[in-house]
PDB file of N, CA and C in Angstrom:
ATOM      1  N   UNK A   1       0.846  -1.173   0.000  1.00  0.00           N
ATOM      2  CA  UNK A   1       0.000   0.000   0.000  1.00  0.00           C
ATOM      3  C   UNK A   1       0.892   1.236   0.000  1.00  0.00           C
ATOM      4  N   UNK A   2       0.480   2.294  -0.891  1.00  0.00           N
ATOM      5  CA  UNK A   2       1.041   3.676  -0.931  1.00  0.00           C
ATOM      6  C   UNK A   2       1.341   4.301   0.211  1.00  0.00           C
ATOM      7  N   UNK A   3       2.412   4.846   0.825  1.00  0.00           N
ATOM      8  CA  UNK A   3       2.821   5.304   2.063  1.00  0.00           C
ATOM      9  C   UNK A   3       3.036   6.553   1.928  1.00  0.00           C
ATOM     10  N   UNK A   4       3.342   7.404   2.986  1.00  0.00           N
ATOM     11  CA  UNK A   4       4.821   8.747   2.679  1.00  0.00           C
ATOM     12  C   UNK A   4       5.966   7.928   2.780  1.00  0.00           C
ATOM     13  N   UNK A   5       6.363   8.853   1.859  1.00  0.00           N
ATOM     14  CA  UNK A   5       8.072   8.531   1.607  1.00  0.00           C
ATOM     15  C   UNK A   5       8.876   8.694   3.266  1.00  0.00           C
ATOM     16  N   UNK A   6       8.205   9.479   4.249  1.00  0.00           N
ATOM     17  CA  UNK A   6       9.644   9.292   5.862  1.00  0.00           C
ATOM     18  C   UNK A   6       8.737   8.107   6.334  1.00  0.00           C
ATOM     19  N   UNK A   7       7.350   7.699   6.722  1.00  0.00           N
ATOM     20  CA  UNK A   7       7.162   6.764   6.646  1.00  0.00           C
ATOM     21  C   UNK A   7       7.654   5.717   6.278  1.00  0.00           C
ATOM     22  N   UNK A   8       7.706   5.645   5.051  1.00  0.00           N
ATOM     23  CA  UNK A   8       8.577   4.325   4.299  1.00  0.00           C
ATOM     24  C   UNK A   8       9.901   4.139   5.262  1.00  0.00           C
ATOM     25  N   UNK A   9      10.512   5.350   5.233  1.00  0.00           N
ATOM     26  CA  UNK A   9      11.845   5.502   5.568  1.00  0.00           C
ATOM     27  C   UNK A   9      12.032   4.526   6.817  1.00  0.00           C
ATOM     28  N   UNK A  10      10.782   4.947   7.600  1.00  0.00           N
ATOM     29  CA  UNK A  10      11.248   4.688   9.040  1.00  0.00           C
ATOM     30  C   UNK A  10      10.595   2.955   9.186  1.00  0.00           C
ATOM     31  N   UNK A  11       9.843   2.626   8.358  1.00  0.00           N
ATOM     32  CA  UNK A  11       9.377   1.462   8.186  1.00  0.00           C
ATOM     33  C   UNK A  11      10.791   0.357   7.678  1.00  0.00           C
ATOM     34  N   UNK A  12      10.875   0.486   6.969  1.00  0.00           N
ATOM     35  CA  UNK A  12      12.169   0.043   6.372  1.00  0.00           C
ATOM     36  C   UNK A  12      13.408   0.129   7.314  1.00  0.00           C
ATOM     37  N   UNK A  13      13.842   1.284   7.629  1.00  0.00           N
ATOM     38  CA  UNK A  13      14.590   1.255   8.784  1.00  0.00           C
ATOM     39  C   UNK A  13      14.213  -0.198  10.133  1.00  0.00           C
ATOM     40  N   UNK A  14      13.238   0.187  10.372  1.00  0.00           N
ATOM     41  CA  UNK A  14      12.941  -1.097  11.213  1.00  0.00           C
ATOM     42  C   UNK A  14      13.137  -2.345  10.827  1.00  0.00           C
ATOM     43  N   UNK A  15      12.756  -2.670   9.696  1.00  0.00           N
ATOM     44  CA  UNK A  15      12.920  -3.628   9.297  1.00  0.00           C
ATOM     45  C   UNK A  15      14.102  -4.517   9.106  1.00  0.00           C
ATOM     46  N   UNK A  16      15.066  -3.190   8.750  1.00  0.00           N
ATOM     47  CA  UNK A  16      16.617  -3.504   8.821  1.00  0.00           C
ATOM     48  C   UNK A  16      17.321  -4.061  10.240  1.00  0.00           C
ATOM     49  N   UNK A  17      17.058  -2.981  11.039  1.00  0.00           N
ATOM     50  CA  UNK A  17      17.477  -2.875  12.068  1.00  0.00           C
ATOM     51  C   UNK A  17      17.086  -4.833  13.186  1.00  0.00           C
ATOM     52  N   UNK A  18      16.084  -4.744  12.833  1.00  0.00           N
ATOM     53  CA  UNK A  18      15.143  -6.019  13.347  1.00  0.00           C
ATOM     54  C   UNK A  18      15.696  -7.337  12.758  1.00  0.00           C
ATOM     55  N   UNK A  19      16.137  -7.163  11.042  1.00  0.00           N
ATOM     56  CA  UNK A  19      16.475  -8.357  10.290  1.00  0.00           C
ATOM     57  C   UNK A  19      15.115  -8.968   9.948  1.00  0.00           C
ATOM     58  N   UNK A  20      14.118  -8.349  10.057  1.00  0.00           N
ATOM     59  CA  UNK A  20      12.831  -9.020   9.523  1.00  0.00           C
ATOM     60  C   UNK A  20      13.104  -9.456   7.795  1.00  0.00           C
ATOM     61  N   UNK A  21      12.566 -10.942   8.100  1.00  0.00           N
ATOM     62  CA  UNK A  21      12.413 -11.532   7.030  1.00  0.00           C
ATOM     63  C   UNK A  21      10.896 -11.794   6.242  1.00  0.00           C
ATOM     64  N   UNK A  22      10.640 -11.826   5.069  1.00  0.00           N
ATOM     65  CA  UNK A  22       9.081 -12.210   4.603  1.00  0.00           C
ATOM     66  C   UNK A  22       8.231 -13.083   5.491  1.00  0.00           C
ATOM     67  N   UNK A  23       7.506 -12.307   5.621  1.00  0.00           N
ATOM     68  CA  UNK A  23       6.334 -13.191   6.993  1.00  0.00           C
ATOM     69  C   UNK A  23       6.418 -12.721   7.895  1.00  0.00           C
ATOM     70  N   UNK A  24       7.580 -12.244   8.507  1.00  0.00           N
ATOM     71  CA  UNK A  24       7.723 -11.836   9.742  1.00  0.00           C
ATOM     72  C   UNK A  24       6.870 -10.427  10.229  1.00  0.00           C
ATOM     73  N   UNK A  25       6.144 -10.760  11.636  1.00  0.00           N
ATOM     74  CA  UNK A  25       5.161  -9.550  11.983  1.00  0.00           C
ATOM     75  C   UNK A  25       6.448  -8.374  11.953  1.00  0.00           C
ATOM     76  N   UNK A  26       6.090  -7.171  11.903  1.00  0.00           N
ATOM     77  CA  UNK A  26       6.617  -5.534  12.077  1.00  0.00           C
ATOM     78  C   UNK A  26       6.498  -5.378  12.950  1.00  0.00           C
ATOM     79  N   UNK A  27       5.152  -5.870  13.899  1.00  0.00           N
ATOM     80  CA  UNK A  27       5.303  -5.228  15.379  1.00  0.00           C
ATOM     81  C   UNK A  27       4.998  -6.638  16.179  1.00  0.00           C
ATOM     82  N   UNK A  28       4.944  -7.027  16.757  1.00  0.00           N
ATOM     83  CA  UNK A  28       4.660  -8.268  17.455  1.00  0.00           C
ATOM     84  C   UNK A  28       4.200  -7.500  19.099  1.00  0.00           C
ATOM     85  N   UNK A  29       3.259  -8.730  19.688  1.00  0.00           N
ATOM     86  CA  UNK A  29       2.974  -8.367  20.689  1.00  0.00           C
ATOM     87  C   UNK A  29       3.385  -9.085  21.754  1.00  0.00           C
ATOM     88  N   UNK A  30       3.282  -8.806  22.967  1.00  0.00           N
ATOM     89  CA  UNK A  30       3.652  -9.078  24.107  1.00  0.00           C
ATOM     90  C   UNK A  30       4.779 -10.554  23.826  1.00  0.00           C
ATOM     91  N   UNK A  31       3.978 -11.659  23.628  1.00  0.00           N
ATOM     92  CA  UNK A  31       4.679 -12.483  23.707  1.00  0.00           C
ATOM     93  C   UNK A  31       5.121 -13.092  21.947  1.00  0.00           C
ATOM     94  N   UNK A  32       5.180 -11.828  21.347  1.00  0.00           N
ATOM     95  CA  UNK A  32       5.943 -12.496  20.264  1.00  0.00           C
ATOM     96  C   UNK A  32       4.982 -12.715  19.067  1.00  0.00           C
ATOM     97  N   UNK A  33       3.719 -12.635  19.582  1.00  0.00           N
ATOM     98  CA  UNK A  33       2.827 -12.902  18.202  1.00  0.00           C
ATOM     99  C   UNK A  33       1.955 -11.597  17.935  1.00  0.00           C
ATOM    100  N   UNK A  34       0.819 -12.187  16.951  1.00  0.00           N
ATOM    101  CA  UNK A  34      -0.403 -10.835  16.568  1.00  0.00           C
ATOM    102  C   UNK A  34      -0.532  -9.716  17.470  1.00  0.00           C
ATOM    103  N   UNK A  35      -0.400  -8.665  17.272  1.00  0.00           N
ATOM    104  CA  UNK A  35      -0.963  -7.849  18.526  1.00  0.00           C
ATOM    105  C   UNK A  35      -2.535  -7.734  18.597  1.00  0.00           C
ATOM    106  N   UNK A  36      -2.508  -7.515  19.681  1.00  0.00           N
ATOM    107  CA  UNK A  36      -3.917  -7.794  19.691  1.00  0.00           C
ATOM    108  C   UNK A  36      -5.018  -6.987  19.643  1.00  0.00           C
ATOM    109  N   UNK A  37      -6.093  -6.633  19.081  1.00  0.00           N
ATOM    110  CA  UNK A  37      -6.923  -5.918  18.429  1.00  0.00           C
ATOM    111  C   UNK A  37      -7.091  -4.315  19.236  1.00  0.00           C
ATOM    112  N   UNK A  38      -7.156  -4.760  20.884  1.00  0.00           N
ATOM    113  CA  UNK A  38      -7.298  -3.798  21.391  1.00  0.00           C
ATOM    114  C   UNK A  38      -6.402  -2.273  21.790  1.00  0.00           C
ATOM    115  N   UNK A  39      -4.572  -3.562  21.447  1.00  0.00           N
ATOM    116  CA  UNK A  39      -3.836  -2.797  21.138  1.00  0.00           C
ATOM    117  C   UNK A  39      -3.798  -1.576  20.413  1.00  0.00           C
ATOM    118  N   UNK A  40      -4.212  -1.996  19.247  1.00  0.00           N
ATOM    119  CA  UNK A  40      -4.120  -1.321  18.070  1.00  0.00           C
ATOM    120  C   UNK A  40      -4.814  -0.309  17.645  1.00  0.00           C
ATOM    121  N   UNK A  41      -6.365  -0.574  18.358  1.00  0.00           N
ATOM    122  CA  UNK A  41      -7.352   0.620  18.555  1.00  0.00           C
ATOM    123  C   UNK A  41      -7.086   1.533  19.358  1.00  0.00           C
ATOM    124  N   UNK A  42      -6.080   1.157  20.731  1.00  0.00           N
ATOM    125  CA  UNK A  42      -5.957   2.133  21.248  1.00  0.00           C
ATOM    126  C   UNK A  42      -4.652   3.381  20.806  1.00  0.00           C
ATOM    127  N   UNK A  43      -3.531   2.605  19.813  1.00  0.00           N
ATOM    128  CA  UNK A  43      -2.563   2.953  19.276  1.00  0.00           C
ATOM    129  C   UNK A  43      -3.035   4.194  18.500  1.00  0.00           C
ATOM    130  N   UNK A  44      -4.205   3.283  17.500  1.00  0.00           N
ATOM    131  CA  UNK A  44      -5.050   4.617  15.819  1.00  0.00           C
ATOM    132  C   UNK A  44      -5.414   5.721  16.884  1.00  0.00           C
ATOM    133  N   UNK A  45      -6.466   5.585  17.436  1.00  0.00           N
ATOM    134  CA  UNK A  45      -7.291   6.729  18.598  1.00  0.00           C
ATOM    135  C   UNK A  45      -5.643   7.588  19.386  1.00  0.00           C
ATOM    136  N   UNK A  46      -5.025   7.365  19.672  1.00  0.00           N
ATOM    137  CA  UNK A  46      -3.884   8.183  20.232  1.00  0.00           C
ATOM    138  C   UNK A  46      -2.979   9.047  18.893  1.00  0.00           C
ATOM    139  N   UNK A  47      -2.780   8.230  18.157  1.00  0.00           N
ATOM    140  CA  UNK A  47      -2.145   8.855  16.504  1.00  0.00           C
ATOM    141  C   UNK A  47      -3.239   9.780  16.185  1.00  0.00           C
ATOM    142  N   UNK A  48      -4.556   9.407  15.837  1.00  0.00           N
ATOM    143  CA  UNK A  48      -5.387  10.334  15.439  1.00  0.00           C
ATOM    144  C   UNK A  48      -5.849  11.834  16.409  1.00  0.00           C
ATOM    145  N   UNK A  49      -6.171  11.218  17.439  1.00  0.00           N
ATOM    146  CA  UNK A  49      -6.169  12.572  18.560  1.00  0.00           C
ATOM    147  C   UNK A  49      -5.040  13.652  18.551  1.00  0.00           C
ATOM    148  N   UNK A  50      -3.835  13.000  18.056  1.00  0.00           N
ATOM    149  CA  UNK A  50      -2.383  13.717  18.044  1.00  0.00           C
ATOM    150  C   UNK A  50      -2.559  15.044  16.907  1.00  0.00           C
ATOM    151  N   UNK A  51      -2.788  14.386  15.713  1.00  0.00           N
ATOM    152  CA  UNK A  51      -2.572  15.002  14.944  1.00  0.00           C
ATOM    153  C   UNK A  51      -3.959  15.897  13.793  1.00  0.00           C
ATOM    154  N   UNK A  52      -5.056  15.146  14.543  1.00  0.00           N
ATOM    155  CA  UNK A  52      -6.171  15.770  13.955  1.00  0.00           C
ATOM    156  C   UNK A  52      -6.624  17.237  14.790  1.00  0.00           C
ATOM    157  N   UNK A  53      -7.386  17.958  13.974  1.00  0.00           N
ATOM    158  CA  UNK A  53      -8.248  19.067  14.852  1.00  0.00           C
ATOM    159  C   UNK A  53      -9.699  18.050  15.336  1.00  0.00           C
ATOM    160  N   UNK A  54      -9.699  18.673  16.589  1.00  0.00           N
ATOM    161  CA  UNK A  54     -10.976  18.020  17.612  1.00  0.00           C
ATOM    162  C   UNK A  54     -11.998  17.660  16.392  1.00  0.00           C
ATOM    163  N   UNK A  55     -12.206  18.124  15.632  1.00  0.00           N
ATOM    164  CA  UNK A  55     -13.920  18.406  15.019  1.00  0.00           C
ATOM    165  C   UNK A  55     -13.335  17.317  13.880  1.00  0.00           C
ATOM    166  N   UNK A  56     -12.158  16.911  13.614  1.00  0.00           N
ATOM    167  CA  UNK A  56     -11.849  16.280  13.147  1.00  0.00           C
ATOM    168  C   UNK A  56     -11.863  14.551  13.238  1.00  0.00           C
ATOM    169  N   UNK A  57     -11.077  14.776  14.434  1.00  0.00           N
ATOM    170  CA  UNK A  57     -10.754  13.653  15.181  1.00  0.00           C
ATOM    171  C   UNK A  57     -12.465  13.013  15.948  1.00  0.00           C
ATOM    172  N   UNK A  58     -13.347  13.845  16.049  1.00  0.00           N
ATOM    173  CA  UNK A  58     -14.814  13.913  16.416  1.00  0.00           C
ATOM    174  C   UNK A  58     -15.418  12.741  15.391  1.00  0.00           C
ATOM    175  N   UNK A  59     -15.262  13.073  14.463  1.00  0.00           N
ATOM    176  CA  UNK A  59     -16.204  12.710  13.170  1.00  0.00           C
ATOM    177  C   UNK A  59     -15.621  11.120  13.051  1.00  0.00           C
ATOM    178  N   UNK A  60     -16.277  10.630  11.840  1.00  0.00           N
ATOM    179  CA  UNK A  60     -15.950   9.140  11.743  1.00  0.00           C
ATOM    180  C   UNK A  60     -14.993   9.153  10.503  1.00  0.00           C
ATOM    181  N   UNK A  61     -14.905  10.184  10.361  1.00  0.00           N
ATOM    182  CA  UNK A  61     -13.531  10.261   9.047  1.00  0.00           C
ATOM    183  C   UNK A  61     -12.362   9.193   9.896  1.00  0.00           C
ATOM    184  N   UNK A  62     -12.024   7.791   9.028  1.00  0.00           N
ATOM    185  CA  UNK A  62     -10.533   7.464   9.084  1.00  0.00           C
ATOM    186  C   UNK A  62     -10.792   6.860  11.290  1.00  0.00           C
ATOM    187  N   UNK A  63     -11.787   6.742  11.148  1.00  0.00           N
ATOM    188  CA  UNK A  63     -12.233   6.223  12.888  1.00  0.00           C
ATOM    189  C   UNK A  63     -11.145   4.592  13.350  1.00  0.00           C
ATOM    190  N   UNK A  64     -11.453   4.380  12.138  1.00  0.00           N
ATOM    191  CA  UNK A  64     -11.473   3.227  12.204  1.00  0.00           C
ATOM    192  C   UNK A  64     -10.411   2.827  11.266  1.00  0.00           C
ATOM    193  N   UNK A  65      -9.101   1.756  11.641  1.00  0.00           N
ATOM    194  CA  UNK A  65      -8.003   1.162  10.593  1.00  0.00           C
ATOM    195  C   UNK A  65      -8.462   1.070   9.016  1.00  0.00           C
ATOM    196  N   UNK A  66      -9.909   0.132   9.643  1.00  0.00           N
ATOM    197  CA  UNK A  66     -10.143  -0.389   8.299  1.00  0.00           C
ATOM    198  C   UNK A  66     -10.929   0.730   7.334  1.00  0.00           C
ATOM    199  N   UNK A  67     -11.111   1.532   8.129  1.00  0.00           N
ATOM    200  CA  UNK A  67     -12.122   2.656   6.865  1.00  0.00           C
ATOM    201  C   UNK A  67     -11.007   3.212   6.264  1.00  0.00           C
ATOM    202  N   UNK A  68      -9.781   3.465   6.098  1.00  0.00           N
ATOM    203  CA  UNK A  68      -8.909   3.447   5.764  1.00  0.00           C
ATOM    204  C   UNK A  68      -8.707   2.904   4.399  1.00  0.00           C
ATOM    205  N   UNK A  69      -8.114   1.304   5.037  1.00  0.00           N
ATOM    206  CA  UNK A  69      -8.030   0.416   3.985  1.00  0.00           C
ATOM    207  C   UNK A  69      -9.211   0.328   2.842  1.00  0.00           C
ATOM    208  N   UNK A  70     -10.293   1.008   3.622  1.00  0.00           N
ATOM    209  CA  UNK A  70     -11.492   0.737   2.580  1.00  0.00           C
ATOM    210  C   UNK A  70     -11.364   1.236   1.477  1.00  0.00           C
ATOM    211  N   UNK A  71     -11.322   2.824   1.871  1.00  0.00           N
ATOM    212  CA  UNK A  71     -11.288   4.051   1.410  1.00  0.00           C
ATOM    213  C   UNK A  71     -10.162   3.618   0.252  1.00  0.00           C
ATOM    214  N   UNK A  72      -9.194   3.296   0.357  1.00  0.00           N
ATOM    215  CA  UNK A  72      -7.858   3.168  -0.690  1.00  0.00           C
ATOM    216  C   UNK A  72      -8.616   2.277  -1.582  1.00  0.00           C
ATOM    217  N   UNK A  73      -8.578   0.946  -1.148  1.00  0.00           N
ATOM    218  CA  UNK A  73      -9.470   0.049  -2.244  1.00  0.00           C
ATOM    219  C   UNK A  73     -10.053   0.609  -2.982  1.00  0.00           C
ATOM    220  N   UNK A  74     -11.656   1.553  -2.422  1.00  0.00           N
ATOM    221  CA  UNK A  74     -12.276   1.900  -3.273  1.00  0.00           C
ATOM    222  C   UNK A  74     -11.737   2.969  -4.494  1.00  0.00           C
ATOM    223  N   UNK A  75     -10.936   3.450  -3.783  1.00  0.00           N
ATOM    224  CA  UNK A  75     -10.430   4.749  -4.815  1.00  0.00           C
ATOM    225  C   UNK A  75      -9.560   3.882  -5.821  1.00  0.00           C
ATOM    226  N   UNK A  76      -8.937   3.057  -5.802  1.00  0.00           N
ATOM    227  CA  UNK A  76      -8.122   2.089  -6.493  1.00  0.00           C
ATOM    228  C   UNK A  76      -9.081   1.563  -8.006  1.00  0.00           C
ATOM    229  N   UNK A  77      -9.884   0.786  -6.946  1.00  0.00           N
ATOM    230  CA  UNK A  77     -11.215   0.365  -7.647  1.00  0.00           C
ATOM    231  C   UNK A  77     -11.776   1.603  -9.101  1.00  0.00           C
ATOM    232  N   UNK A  78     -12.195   2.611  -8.579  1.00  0.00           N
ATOM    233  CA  UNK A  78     -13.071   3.448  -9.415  1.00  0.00           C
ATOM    234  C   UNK A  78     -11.666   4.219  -9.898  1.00  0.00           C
ATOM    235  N   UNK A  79     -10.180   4.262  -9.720  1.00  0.00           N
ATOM    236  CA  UNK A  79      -9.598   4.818 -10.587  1.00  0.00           C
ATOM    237  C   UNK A  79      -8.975   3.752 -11.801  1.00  0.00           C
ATOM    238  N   UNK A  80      -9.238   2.802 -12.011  1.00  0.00           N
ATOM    239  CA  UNK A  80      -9.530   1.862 -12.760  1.00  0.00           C
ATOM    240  C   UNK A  80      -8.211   0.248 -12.422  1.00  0.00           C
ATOM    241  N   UNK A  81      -7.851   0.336 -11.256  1.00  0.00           N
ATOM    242  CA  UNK A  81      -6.621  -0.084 -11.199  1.00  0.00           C
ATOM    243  C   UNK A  81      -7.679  -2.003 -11.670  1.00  0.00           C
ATOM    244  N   UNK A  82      -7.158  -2.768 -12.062  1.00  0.00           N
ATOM    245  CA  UNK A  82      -7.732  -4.158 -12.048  1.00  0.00           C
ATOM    246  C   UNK A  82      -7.790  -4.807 -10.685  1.00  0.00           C
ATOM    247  N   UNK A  83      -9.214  -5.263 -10.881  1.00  0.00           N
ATOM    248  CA  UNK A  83      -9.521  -5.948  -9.374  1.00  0.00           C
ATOM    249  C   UNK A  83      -8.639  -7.098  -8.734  1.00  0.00           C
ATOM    250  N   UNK A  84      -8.001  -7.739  -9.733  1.00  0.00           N
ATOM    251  CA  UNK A  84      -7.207  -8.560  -9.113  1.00  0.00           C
ATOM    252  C   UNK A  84      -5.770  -8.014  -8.068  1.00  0.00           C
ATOM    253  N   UNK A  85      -5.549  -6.861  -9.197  1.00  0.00           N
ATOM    254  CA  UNK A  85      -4.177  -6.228  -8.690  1.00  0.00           C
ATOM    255  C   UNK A  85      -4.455  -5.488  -7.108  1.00  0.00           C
ATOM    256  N   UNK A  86      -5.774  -5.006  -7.160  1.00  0.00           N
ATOM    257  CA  UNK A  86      -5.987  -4.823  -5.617  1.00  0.00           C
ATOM    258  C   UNK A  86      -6.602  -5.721  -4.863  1.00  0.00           C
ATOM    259  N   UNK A  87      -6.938  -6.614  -5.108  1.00  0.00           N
ATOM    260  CA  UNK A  87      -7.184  -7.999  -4.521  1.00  0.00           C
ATOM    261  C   UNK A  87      -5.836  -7.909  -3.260  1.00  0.00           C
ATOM    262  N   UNK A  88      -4.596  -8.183  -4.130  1.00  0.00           N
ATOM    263  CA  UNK A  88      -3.441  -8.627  -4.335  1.00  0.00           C
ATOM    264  C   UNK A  88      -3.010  -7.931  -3.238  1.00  0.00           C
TER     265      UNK A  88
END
């Protein structure tokens, strides 16, 4: 998925730094596996509060990980990319 470029940066950096290999989680939890859902909601809600305006961060714009992911799909979708390739 399309990133920012210091994003990338710092993603990659980790990755290095870690020696992560294909498959391997980016963030792992407590004991080494999936983190776990509640983690992660509370992670988005702290990122988003950070950097949104209140009336922003209020609304259901981007609330949620997956409205996110949605949102890209769809725009993918209706800018004609092939369904398989965003399957993918």
């Amino acid at each position: 998925m399309p990133g920012h470029p210091a994003l990338t940066r710092i993603l990659r950096q980790r990755i290095e730094d870690e020696g992560l290999k294909p498959g391997d989680l980016l963030f792992q939890g407590e004991n080494g596996g999936i983190l776990a859902g509640s983690v992660i909601r509370r992670a988005w809600r702290s990122a988003r509060r950070a950097v949104l305006p209140p009336h922003v961060f209020e609304s259901p714009t981007g609330k949620r990980v997956y409205d996110n992911r949605h949102t890209r799909l769809t725009k993918w979708l209706n800018d004609g990319v092939p369904p398989a390739q965003v399957a993918e």
